[in-house]
N, C-alpha and C. Protein backbone atom coordinates (compact mmCIF):
# COMPACT_ATOMS: atom_id res chain seq x y z
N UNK A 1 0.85 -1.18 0.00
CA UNK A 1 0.00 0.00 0.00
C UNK A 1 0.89 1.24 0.00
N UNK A 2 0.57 2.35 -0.87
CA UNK A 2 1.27 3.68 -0.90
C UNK A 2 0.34 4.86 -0.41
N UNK A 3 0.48 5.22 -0.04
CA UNK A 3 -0.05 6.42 0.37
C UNK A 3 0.22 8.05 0.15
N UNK A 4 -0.49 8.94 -0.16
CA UNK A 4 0.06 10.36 -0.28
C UNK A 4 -0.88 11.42 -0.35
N UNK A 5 -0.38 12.81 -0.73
CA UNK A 5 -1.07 13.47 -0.20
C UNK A 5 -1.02 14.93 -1.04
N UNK A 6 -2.20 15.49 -1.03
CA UNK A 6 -1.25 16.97 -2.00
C UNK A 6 -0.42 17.95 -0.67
N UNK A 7 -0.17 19.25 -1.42
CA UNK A 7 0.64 20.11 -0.37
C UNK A 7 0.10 20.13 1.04
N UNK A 8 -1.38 20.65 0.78
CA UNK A 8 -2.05 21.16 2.10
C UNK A 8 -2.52 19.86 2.81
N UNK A 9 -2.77 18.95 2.25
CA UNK A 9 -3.11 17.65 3.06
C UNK A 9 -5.09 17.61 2.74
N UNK A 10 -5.31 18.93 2.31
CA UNK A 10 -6.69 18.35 1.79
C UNK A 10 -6.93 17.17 0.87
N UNK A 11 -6.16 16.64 0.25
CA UNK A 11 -6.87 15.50 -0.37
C UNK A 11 -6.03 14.53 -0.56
N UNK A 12 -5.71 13.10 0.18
CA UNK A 12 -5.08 11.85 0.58
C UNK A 12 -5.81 11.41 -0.36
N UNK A 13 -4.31 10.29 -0.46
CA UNK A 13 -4.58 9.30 -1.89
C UNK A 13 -3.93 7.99 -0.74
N UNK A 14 -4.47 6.65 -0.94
CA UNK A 14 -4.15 5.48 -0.97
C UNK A 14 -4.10 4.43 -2.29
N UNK A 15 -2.89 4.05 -2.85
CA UNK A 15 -3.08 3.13 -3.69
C UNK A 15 -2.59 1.65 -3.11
N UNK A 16 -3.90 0.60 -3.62
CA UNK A 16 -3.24 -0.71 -2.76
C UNK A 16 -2.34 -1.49 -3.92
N UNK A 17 -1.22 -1.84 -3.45
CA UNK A 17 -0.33 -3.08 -4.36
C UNK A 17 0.76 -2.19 -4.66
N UNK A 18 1.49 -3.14 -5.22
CA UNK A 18 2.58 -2.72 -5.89
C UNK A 18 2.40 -1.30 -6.78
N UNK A 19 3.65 -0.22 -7.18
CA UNK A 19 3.34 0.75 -8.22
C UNK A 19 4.30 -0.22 -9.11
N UNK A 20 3.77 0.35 -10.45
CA UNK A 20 4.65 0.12 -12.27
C UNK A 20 5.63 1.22 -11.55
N UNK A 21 6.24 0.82 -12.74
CA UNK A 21 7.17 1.99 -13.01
C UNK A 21 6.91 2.90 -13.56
N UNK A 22 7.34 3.93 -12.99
CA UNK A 22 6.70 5.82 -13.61
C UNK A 22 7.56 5.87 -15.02
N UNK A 23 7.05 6.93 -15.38
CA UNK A 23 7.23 7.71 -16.71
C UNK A 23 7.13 8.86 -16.59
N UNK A 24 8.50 9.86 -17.16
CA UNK A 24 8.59 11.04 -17.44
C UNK A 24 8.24 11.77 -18.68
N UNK A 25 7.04 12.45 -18.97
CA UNK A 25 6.26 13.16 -19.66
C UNK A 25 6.76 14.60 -20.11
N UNK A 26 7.39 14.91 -21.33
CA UNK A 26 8.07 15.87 -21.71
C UNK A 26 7.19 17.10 -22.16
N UNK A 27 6.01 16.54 -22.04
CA UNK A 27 5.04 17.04 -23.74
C UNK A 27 4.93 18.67 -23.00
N UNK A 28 3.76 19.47 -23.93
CA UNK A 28 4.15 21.07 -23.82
C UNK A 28 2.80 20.95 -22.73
N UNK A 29 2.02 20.39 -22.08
CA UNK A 29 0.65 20.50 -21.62
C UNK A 29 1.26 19.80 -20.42
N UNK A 30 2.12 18.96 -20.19
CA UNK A 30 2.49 18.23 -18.47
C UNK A 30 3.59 19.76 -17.93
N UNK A 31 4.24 20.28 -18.92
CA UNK A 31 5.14 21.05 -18.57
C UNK A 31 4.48 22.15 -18.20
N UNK A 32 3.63 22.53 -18.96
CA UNK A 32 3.05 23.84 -18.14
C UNK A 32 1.90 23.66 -17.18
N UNK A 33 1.35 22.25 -16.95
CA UNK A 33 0.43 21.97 -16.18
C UNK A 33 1.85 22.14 -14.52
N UNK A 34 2.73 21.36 -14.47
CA UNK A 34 3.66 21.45 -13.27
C UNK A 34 4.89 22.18 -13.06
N UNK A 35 5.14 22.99 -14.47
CA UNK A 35 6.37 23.91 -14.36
C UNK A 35 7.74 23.09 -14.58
N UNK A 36 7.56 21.83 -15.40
CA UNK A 36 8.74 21.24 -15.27
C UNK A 36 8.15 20.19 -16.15
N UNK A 37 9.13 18.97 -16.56
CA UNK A 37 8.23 17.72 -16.87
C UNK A 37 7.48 16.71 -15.73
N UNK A 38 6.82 15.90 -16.08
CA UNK A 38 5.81 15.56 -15.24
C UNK A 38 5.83 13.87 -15.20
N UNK A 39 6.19 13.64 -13.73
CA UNK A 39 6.14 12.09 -13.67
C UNK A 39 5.49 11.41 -13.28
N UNK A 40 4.96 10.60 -13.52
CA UNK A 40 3.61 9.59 -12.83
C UNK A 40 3.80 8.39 -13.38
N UNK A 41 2.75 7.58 -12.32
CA UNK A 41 2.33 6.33 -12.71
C UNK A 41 1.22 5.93 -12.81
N UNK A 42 0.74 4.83 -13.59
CA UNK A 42 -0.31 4.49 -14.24
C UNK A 42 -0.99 3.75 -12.95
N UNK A 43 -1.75 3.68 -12.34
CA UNK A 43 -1.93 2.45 -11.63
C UNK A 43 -4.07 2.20 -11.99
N UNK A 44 -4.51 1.21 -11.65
CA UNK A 44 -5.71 0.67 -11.83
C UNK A 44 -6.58 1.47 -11.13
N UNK A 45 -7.55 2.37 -12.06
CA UNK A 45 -8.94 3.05 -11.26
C UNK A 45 -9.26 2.09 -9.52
N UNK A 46 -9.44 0.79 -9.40
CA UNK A 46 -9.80 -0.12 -9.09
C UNK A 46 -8.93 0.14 -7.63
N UNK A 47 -7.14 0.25 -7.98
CA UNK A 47 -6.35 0.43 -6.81
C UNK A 47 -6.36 1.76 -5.68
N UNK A 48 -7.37 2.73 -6.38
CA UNK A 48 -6.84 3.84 -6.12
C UNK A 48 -8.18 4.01 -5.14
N UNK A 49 -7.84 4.72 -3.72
CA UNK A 49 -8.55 5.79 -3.06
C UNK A 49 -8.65 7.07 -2.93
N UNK A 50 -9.22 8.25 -2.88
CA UNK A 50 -9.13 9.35 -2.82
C UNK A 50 -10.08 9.76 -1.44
N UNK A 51 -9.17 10.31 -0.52
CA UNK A 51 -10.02 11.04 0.28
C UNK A 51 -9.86 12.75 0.56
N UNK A 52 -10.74 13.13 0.55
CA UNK A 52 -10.88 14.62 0.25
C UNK A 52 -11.70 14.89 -0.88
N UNK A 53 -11.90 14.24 -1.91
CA UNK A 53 -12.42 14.64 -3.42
C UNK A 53 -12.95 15.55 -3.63
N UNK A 54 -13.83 16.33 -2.61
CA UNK A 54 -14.79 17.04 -2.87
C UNK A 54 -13.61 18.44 -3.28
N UNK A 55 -12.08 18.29 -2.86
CA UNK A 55 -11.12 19.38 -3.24
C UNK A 55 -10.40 19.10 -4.52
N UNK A 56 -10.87 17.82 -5.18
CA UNK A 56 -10.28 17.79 -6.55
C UNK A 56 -11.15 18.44 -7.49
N UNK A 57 -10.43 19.36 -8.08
CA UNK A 57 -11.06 19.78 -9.39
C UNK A 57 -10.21 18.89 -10.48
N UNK A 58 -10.91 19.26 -11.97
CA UNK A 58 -10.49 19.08 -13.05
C UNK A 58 -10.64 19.75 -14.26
N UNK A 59 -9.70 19.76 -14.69
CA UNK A 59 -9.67 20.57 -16.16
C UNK A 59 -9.67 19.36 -17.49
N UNK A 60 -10.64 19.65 -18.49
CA UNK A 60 -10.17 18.55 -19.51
C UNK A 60 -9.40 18.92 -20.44
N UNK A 61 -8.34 19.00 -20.67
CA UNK A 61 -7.47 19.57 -21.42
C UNK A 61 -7.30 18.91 -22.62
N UNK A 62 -8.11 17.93 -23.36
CA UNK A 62 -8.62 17.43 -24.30
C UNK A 62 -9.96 16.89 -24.25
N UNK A 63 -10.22 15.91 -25.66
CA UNK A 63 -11.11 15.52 -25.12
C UNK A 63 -11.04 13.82 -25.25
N UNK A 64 -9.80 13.51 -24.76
CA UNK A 64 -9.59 12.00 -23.83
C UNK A 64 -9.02 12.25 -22.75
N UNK A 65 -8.63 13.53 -22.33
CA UNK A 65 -7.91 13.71 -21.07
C UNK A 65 -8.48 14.90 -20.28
N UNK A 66 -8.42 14.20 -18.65
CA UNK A 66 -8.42 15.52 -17.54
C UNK A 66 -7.28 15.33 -16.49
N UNK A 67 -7.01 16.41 -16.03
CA UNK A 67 -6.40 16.51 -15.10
C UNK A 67 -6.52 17.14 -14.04
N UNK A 68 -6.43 16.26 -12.86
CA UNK A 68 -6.61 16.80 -11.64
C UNK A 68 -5.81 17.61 -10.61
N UNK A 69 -6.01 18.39 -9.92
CA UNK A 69 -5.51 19.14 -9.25
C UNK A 69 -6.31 19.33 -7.40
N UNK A 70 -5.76 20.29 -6.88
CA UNK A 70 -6.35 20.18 -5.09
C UNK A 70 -6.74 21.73 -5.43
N UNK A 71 -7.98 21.60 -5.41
CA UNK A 71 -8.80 23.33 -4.98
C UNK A 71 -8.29 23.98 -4.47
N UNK A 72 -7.82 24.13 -3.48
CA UNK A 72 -7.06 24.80 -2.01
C UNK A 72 -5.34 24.64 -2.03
N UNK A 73 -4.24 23.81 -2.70
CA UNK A 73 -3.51 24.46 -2.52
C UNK A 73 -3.11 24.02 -4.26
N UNK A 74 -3.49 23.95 -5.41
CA UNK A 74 -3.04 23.94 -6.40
C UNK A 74 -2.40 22.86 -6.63
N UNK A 75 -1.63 21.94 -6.14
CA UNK A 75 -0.67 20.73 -6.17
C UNK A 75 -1.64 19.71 -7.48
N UNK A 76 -0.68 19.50 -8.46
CA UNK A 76 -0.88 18.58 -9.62
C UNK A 76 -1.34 17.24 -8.68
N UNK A 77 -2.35 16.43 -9.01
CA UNK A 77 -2.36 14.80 -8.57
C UNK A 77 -2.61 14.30 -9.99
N UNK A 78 -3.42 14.29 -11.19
CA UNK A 78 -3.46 13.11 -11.59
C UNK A 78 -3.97 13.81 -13.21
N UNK A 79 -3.32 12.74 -13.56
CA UNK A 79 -3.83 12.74 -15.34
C UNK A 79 -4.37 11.63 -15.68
N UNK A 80 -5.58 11.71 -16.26
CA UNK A 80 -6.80 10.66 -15.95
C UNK A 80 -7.67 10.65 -17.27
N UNK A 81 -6.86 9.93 -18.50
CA UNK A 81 -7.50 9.33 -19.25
C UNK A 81 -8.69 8.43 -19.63
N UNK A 82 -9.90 9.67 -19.84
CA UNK A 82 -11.60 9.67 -19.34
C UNK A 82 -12.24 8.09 -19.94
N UNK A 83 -11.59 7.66 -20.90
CA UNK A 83 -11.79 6.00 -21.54
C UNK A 83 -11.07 5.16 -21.51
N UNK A 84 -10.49 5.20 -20.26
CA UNK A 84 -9.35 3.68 -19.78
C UNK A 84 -9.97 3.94 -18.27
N UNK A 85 -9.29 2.95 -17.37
CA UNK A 85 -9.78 2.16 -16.29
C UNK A 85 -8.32 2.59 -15.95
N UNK A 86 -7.84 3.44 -15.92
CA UNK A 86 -6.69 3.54 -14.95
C UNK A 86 -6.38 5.45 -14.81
N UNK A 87 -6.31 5.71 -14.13
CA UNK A 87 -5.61 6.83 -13.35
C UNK A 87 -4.06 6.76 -13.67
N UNK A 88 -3.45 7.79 -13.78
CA UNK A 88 -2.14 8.11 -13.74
C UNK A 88 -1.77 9.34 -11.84
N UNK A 89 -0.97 8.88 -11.16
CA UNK A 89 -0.98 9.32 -10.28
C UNK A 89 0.58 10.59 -10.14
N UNK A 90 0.52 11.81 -10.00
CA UNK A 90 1.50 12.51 -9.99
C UNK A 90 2.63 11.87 -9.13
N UNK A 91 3.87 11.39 -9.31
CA UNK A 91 4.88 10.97 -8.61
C UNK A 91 5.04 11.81 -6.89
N UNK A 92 5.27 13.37 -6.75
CA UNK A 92 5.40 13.89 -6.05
C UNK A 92 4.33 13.73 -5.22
N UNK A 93 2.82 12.91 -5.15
CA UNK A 93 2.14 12.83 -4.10
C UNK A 93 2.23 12.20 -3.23
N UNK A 94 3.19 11.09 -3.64
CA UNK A 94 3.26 9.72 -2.71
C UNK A 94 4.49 10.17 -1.44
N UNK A 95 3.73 9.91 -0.48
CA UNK A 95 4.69 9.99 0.95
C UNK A 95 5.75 8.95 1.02
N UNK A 96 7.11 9.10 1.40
CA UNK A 96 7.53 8.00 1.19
C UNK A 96 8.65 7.94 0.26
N UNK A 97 9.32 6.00 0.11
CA UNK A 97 9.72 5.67 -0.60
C UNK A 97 8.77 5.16 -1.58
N UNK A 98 8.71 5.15 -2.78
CA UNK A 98 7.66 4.48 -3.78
C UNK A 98 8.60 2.78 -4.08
N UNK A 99 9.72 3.03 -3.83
CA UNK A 99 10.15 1.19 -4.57
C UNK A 99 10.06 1.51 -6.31
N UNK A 100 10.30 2.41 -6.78
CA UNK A 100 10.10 2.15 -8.26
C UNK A 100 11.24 3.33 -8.73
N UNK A 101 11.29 3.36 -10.21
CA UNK A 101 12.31 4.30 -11.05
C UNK A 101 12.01 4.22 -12.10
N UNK A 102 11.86 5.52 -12.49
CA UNK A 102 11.85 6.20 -13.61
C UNK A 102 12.25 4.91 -14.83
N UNK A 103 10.89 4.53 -16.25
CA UNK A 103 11.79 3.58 -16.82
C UNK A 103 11.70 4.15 -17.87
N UNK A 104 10.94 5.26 -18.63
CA UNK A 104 11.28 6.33 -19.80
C UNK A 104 10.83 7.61 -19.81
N UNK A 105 11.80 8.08 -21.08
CA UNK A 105 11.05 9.62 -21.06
C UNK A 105 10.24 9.10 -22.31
N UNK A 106 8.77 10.21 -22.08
CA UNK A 106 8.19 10.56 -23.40
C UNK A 106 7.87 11.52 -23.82
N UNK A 107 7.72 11.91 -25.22
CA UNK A 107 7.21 13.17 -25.55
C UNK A 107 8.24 13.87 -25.49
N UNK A 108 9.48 13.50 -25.50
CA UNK A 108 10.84 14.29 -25.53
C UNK A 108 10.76 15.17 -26.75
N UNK A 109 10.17 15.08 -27.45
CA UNK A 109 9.99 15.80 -28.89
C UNK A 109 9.60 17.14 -28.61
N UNK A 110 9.01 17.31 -27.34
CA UNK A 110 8.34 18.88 -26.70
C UNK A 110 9.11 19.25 -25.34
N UNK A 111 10.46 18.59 -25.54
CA UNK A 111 10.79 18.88 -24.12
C UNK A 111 11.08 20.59 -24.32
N UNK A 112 11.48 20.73 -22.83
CA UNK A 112 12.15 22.33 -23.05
C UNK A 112 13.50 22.64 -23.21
N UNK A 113 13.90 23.55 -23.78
CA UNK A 113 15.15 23.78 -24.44
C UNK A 113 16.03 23.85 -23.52
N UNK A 114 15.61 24.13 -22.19
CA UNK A 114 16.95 24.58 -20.87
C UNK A 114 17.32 23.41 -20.06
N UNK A 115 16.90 22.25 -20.50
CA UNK A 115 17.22 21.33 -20.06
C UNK A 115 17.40 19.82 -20.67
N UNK A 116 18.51 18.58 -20.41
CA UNK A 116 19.12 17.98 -21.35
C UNK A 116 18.89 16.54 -20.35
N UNK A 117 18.53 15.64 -21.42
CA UNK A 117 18.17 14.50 -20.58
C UNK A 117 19.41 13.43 -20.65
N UNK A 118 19.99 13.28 -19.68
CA UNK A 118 21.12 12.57 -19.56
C UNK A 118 21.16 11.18 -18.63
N UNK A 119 20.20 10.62 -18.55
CA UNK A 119 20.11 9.64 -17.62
C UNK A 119 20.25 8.27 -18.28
N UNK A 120 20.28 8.18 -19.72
CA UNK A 120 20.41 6.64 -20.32
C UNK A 120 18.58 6.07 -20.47
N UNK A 121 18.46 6.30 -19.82
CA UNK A 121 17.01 5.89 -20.05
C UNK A 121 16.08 5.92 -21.15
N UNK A 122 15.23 4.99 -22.06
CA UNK A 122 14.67 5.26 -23.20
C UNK A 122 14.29 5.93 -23.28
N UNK A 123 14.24 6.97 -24.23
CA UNK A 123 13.35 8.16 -24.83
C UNK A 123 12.51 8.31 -26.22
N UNK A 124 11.32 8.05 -25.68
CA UNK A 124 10.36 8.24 -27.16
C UNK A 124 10.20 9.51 -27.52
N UNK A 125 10.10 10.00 -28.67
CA UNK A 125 9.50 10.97 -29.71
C UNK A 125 8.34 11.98 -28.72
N UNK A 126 7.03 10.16 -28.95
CA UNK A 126 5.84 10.51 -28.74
C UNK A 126 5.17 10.25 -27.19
């Protein structure tokens, strides 16, 4: 079980089981959604708890995708692809050690220019 939380603590997340391994998101919409690129993991609608909700908002910033955020102190939680069964959970919510690492970048094709990805790790395009 992982557990976490946004800044202010209005809205706790529990996910039960193991996490995948995260993914770093280059694209021009994670970067300006968190001021940086954006890492998360995928885990199962099914695994996930949310307490607080009534402080998650969402924006649909397409129209297969929303993303969530905390009313009250702004903190990114989740990118939540509206026709799959899984949640993507912002890396920085989880309290803790997570047990997992970074296993690609994507969307490197939109990264930002002031910064250079040097870690060996696969990097897709898209």
């Amino acid at each position: 079980m992982h557990n976490g939380s946004c800044l202010c603590g209005a809205v706790r997340i529990t996910v039960q089981g193991e996490l995948p391994q995260p993914n770093a998101c280059h694209c021009t919409a994670c970067r300006k959604q968190s001021g940086h690129f954006g890492a998360s993991v995928d885990v199962p609608r099914s695994a996930l708890s949310i307490t607080g909700q009534e402080h998650v908002r969402w924006y649909r910033s397409s129209e297969k995708v929303r993303r969530g955020f905390c009313s009250v102190c702004g903190s990114t939680l989740f990118w939540d692809p509206v026709h799959h069964d899984w949640t993507a959970i912002a890396m920085g919510v989880f309290d803790g050690p997570t047990g997992t690492n970074l296993s690609m970048h994507i969307f490197v094709a939109e990264k930002g220019n002031y910064y250079a990805i040097k870690d060996g790790l696969p990097q897709n395009e898209q």
